[in-house]
C-alpha atoms as a PDB file:
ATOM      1  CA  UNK A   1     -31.941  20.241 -35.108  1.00  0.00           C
ATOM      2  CA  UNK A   2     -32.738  19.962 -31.193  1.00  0.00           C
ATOM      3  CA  UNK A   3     -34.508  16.739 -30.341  1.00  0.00           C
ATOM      4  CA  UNK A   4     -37.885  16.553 -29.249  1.00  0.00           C
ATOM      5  CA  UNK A   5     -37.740  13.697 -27.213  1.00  0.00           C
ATOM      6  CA  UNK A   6     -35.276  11.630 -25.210  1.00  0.00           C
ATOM      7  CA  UNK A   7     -33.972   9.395 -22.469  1.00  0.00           C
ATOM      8  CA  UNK A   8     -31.511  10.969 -20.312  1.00  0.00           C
ATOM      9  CA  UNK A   9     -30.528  10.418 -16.570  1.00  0.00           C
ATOM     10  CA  UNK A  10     -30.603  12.963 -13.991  1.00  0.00           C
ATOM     11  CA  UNK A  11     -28.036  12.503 -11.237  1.00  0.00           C
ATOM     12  CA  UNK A  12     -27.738  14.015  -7.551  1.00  0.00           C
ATOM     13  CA  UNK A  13     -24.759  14.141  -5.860  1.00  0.00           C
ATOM     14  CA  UNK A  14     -24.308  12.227  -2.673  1.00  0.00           C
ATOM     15  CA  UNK A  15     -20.441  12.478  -1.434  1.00  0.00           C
ATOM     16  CA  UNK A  16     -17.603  14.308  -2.770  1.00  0.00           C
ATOM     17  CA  UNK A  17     -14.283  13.632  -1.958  1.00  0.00           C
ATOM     18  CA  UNK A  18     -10.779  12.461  -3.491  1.00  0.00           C
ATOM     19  CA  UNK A  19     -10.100   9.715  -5.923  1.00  0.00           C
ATOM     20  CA  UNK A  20      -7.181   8.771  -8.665  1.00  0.00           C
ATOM     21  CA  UNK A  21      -9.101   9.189 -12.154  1.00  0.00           C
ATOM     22  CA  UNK A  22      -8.514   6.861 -15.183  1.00  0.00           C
ATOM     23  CA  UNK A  23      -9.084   9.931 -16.892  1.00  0.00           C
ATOM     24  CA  UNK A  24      -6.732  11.891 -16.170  1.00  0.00           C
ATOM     25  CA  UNK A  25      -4.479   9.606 -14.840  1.00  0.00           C
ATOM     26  CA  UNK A  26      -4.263  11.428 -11.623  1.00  0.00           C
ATOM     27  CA  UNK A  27      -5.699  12.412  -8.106  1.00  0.00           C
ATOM     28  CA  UNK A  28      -8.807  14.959  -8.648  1.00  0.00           C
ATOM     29  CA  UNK A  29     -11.938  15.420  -7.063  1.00  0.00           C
ATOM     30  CA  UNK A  30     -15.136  13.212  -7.223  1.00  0.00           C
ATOM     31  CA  UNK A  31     -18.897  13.296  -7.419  1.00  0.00           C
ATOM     32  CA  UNK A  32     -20.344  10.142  -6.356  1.00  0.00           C
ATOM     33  CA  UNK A  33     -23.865  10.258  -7.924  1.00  0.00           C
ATOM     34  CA  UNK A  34     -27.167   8.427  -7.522  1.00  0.00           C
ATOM     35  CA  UNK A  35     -29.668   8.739 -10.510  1.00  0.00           C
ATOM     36  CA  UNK A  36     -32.978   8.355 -12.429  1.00  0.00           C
ATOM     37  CA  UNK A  37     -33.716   8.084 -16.159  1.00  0.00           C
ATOM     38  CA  UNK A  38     -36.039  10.987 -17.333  1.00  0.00           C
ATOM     39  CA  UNK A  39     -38.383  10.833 -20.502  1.00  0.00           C
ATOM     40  CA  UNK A  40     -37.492  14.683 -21.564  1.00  0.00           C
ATOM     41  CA  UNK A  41     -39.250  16.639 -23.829  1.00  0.00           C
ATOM     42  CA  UNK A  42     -37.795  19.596 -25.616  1.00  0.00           C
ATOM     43  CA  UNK A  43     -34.870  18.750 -22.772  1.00  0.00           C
ATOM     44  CA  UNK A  44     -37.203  19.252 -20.236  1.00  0.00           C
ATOM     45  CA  UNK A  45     -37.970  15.879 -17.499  1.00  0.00           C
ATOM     46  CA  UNK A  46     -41.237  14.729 -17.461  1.00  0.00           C
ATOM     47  CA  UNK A  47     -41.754  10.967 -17.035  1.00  0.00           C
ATOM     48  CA  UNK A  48     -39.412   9.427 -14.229  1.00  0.00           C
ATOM     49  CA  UNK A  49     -38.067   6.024 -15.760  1.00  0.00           C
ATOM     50  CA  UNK A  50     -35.668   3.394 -13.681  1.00  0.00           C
ATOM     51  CA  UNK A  51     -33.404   4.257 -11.602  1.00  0.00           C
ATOM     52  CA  UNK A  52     -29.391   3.876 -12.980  1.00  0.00           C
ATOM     53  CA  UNK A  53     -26.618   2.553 -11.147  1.00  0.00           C
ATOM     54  CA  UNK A  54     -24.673   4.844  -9.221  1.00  0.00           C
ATOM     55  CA  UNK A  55     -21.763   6.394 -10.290  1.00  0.00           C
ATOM     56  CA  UNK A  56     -18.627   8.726  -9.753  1.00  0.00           C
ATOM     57  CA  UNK A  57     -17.434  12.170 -11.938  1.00  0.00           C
ATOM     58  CA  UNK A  58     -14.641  13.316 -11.801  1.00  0.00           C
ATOM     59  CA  UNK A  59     -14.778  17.468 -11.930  1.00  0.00           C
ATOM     60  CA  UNK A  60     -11.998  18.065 -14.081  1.00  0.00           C
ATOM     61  CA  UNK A  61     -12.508  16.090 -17.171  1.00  0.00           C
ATOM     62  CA  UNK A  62     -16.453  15.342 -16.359  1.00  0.00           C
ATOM     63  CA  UNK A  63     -15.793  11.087 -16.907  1.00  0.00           C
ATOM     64  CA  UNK A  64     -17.754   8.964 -15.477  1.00  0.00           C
ATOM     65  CA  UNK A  65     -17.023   5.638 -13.920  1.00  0.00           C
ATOM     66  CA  UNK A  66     -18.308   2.894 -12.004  1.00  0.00           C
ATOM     67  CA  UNK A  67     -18.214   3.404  -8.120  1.00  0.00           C
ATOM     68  CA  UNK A  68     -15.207   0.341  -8.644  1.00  0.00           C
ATOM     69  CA  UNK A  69     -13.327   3.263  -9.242  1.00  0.00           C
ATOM     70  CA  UNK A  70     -12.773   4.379  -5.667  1.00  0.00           C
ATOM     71  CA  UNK A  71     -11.242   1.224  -4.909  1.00  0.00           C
ATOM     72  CA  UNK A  72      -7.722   2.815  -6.167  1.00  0.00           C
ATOM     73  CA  UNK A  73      -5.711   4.769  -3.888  1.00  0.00           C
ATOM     74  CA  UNK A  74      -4.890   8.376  -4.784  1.00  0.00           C
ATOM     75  CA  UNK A  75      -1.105   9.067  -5.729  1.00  0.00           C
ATOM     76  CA  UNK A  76      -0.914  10.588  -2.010  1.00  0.00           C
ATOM     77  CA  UNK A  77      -2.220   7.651  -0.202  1.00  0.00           C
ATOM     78  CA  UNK A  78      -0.569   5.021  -2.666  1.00  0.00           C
ATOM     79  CA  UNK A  79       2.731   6.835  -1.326  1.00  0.00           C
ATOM     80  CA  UNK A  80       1.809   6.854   1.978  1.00  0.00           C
ATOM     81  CA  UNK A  81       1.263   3.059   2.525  1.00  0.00           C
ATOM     82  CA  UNK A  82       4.478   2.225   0.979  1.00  0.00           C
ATOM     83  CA  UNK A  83       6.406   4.795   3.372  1.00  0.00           C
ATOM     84  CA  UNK A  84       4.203   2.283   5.885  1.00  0.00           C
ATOM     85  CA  UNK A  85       5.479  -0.657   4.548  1.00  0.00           C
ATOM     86  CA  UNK A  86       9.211   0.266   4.539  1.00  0.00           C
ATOM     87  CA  UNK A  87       9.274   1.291   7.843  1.00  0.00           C
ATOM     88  CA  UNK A  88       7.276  -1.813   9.058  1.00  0.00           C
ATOM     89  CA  UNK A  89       9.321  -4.169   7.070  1.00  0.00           C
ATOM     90  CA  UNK A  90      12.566  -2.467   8.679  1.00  0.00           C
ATOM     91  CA  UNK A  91      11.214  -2.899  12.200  1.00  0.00           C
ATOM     92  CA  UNK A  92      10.293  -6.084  11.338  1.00  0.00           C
ATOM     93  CA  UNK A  93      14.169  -7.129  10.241  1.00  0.00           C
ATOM     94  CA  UNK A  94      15.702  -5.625  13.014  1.00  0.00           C
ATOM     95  CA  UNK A  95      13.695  -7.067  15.903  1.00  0.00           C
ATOM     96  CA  UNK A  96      13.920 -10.586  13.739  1.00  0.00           C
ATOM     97  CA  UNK A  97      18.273 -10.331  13.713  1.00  0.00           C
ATOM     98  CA  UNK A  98      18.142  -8.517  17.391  1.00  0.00           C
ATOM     99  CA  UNK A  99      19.323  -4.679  17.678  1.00  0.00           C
ATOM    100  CA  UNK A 100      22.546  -5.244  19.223  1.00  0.00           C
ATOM    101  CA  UNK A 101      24.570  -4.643  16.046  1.00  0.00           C
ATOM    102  CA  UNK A 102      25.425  -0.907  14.959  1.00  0.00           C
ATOM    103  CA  UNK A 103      25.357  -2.056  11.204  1.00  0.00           C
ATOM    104  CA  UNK A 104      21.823  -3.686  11.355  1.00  0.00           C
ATOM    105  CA  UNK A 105      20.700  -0.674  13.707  1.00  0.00           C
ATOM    106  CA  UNK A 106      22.296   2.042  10.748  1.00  0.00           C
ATOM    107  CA  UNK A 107      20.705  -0.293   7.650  1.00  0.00           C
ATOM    108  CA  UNK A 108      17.298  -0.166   9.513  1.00  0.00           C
ATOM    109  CA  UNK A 109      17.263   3.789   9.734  1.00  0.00           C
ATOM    110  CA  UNK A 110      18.919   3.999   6.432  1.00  0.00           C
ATOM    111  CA  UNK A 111      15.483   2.505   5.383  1.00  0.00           C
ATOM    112  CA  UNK A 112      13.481   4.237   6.973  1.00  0.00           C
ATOM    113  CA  UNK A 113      15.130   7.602   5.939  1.00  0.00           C
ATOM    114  CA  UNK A 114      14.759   6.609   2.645  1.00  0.00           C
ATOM    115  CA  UNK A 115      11.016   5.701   3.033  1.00  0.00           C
ATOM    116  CA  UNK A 116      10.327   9.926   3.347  1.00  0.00           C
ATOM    117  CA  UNK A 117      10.823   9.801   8.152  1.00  0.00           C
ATOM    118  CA  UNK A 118      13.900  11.785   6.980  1.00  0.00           C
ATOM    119  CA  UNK A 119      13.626  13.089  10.954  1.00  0.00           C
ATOM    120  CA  UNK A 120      13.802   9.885  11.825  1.00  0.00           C
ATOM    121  CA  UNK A 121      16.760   8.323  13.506  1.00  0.00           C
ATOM    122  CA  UNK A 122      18.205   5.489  15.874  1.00  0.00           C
ATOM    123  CA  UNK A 123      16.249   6.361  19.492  1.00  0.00           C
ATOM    124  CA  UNK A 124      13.020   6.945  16.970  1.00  0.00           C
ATOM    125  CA  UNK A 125      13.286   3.658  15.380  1.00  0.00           C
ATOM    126  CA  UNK A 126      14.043   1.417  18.950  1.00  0.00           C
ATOM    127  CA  UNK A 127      11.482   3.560  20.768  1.00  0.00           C
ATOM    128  CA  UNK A 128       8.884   2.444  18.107  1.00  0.00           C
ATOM    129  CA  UNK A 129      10.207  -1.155  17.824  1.00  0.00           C
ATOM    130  CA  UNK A 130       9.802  -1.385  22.053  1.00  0.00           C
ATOM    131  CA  UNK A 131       6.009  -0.129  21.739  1.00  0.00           C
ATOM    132  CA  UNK A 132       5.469  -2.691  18.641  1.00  0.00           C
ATOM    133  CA  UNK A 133       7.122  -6.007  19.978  1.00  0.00           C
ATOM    134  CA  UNK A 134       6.853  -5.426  24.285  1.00  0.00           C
ATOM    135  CA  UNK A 135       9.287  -7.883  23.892  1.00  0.00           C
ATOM    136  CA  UNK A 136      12.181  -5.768  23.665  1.00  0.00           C
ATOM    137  CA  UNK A 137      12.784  -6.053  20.106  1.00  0.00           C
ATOM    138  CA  UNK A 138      12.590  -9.770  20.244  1.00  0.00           C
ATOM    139  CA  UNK A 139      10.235 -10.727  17.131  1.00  0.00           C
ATOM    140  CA  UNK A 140       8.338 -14.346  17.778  1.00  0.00           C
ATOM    141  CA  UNK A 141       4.699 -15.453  18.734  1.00  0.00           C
ATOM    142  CA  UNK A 142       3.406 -19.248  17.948  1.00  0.00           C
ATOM    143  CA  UNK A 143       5.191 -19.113  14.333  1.00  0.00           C
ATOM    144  CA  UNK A 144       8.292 -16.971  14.996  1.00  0.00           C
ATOM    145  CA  UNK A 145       7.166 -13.358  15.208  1.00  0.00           C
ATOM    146  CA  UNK A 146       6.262 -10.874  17.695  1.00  0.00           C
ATOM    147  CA  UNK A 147       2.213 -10.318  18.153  1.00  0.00           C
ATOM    148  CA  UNK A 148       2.555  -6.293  17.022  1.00  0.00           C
ATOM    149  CA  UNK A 149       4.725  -6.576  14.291  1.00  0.00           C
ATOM    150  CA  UNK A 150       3.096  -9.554  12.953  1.00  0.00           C
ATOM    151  CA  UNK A 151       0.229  -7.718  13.117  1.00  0.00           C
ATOM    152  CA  UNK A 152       1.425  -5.057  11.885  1.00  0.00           C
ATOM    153  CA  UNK A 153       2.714  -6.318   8.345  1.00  0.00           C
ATOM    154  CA  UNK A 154       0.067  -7.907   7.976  1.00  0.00           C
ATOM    155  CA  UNK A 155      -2.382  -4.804   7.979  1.00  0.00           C
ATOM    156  CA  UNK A 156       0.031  -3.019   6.018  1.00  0.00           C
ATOM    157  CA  UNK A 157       1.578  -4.584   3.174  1.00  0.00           C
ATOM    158  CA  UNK A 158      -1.457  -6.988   2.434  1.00  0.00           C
ATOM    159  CA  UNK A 159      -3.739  -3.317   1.075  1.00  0.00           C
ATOM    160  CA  UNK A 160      -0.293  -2.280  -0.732  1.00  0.00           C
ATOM    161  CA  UNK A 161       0.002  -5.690  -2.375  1.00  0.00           C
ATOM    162  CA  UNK A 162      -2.779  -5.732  -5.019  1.00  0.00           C
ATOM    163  CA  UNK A 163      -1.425  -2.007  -6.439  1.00  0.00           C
ATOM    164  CA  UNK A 164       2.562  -2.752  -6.854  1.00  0.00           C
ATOM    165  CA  UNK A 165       4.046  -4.290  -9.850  1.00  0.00           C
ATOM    166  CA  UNK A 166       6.131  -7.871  -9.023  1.00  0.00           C
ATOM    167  CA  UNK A 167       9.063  -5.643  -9.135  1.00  0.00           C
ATOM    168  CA  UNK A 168       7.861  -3.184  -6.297  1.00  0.00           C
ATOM    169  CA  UNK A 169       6.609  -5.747  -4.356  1.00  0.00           C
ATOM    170  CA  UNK A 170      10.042  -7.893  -5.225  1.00  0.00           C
ATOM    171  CA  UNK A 171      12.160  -4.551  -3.981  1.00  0.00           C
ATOM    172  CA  UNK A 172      10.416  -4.112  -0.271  1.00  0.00           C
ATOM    173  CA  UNK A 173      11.346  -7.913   0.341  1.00  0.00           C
ATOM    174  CA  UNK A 174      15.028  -6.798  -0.461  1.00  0.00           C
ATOM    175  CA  UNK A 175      14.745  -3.902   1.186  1.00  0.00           C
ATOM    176  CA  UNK A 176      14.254  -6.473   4.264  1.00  0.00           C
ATOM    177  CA  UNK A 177      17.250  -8.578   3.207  1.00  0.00           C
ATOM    178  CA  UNK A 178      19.173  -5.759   3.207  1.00  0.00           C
ATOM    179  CA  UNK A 179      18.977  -4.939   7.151  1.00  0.00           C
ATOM    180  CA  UNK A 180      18.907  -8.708   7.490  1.00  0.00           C
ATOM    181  CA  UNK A 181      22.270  -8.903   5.548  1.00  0.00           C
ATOM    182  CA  UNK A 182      23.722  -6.237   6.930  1.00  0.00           C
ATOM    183  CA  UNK A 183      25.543  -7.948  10.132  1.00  0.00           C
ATOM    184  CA  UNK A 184      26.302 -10.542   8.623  1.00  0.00           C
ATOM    185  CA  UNK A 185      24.234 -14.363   6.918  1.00  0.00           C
ATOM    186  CA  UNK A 186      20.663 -14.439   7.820  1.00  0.00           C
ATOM    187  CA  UNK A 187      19.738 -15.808  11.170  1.00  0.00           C
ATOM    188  CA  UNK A 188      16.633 -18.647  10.857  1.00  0.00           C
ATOM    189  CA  UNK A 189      14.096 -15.709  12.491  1.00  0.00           C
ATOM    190  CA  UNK A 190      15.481 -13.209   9.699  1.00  0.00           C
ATOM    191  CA  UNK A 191      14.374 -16.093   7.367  1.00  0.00           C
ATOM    192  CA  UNK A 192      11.522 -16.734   8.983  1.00  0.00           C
ATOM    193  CA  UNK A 193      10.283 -12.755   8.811  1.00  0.00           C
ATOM    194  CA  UNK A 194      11.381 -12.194   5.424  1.00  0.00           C
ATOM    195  CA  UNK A 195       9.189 -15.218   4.025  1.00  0.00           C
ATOM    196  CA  UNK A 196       6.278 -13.856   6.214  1.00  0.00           C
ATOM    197  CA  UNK A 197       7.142 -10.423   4.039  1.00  0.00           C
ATOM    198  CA  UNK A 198       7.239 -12.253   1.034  1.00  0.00           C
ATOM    199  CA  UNK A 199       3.568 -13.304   2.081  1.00  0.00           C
ATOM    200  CA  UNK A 200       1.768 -10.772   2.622  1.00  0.00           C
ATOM    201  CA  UNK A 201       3.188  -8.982  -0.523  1.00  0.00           C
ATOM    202  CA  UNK A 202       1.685 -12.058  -2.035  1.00  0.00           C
ATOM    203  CA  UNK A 203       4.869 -13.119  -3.855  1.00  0.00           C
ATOM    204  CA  UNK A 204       5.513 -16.470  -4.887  1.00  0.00           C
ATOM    205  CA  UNK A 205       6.135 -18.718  -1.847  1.00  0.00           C
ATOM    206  CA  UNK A 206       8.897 -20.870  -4.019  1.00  0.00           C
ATOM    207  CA  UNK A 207      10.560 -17.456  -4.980  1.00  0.00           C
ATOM    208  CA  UNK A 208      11.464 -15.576  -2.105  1.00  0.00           C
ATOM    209  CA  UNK A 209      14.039 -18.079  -1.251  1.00  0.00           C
ATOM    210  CA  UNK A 210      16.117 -17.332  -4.529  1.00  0.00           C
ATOM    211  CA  UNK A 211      15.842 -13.913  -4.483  1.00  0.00           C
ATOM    212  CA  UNK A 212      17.020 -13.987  -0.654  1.00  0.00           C
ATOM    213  CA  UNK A 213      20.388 -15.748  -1.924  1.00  0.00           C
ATOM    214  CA  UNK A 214      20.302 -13.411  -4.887  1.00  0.00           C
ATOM    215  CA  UNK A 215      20.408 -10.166  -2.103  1.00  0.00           C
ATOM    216  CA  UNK A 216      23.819 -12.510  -0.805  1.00  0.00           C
ATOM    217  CA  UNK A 217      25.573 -12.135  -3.868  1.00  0.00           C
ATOM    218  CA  UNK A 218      24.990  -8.328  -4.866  1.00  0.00           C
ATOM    219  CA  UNK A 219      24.577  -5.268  -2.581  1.00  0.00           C
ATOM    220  CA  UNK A 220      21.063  -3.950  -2.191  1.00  0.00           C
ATOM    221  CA  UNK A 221      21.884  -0.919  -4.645  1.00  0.00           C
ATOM    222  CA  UNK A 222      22.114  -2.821  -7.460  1.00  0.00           C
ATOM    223  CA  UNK A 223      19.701  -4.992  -7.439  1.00  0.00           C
END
């Protein structure tokens, strides 16, 4: 039997754009939606009522959700900052340990290569590690690091933090110990930039310093 009577809202649409649904558990398209409850008759509005707190829709499976939901980066831009943070944390290293060794230089690109710049290579990464430090790769300010690439990791791998598991975020810092590693024992500034990693990926300040001596005793492969 159709209702006579009911409450129902009626929305209006005031952005659409891009958003990673629960629903679906994927990126799709949004409706972010304003609203006001109707007193319908027969299904027709005919008594405005309260307004409702706004919301978003996704298109494909028609959820809705709390605007809280655009707080989670799409697939594409979760992706996207960690290709960031790779290739910050490896410019990072090598400034830190100095880019006079061929092994740190190759470990650094290796990174970055593997972070999606596959174009990327060894005038690419020192060209952008110049325009970063304007110290020529040296990496120190009032605490030990370089006013760009301080910066710099700072702005990007304190956003990624909050939306890696302690694994991911565990795996960037080795990532880092790998370069730092690769000419040979960590130099005090390599220390000193990997904790400042470990940081701003928010891990434990009494762990990093065991999994740094864990990245001595097995290669960065296997860990």
């Amino acid at each position: 039997m159709t209702r006579l009577w009911g409450v129902r809202p009626r929305w209006r649409t005031d952005v659409l754009g891009d958003f990673f649904c629960p629903g679906c558990g994927g990126d799709r398209n949004y409706r972010r939606q304003h609203g006001r409850r109707w007193l319908r008759l027969l299904g027709t509005p005919v008594v405005p009522l309260g307004p409702v707190i706004g919301s978003v829709q996704c298109t494909t499976c028609h959820g809705r959700y709390g605007v809280e939901a655009l707080e989670q980066p799409t697939v594409v831009r979760l992706g996207a900052m960690l290709r960031d943070a790779q290739y910050t944390i490896a410019l990072a290293l090598l400034a830190a340990g100095g880019t006079a060794h061929r092994a740190a230089r190759e470990a650094a690109c290796t990174v970055v290569r593997e972070a999606g710049f596959e174009d990327c290579g060894e005038a690419q990464v020192l060209a952008a590690l110049a325009a970063l430090s304007g110290l020529g790769g040296e990496l120190h300010d009032a605490r030990g690091m370089a006013g760009g690439l301080a910066v710099e990791l700072h702005a990007v791998l304190e956003p990624l933090a909050p939306h890696l598991a302690q694994q991911g975020r565990e795996r960037l810092l080795l990532q880092g110990a790998a370069i730092a590693l690769a000419d040979g024992r960590y130099l005090p500034q390599e220390r000193e930039a990997l904790a400042v990693v470990g940081s701003c990926l928010d891990l434990p300040q009494s762990q990093v310093p065991a999994l740094l001596e864990a990245a001595t005793r097995a290669p960065y492969e296997n860990l």
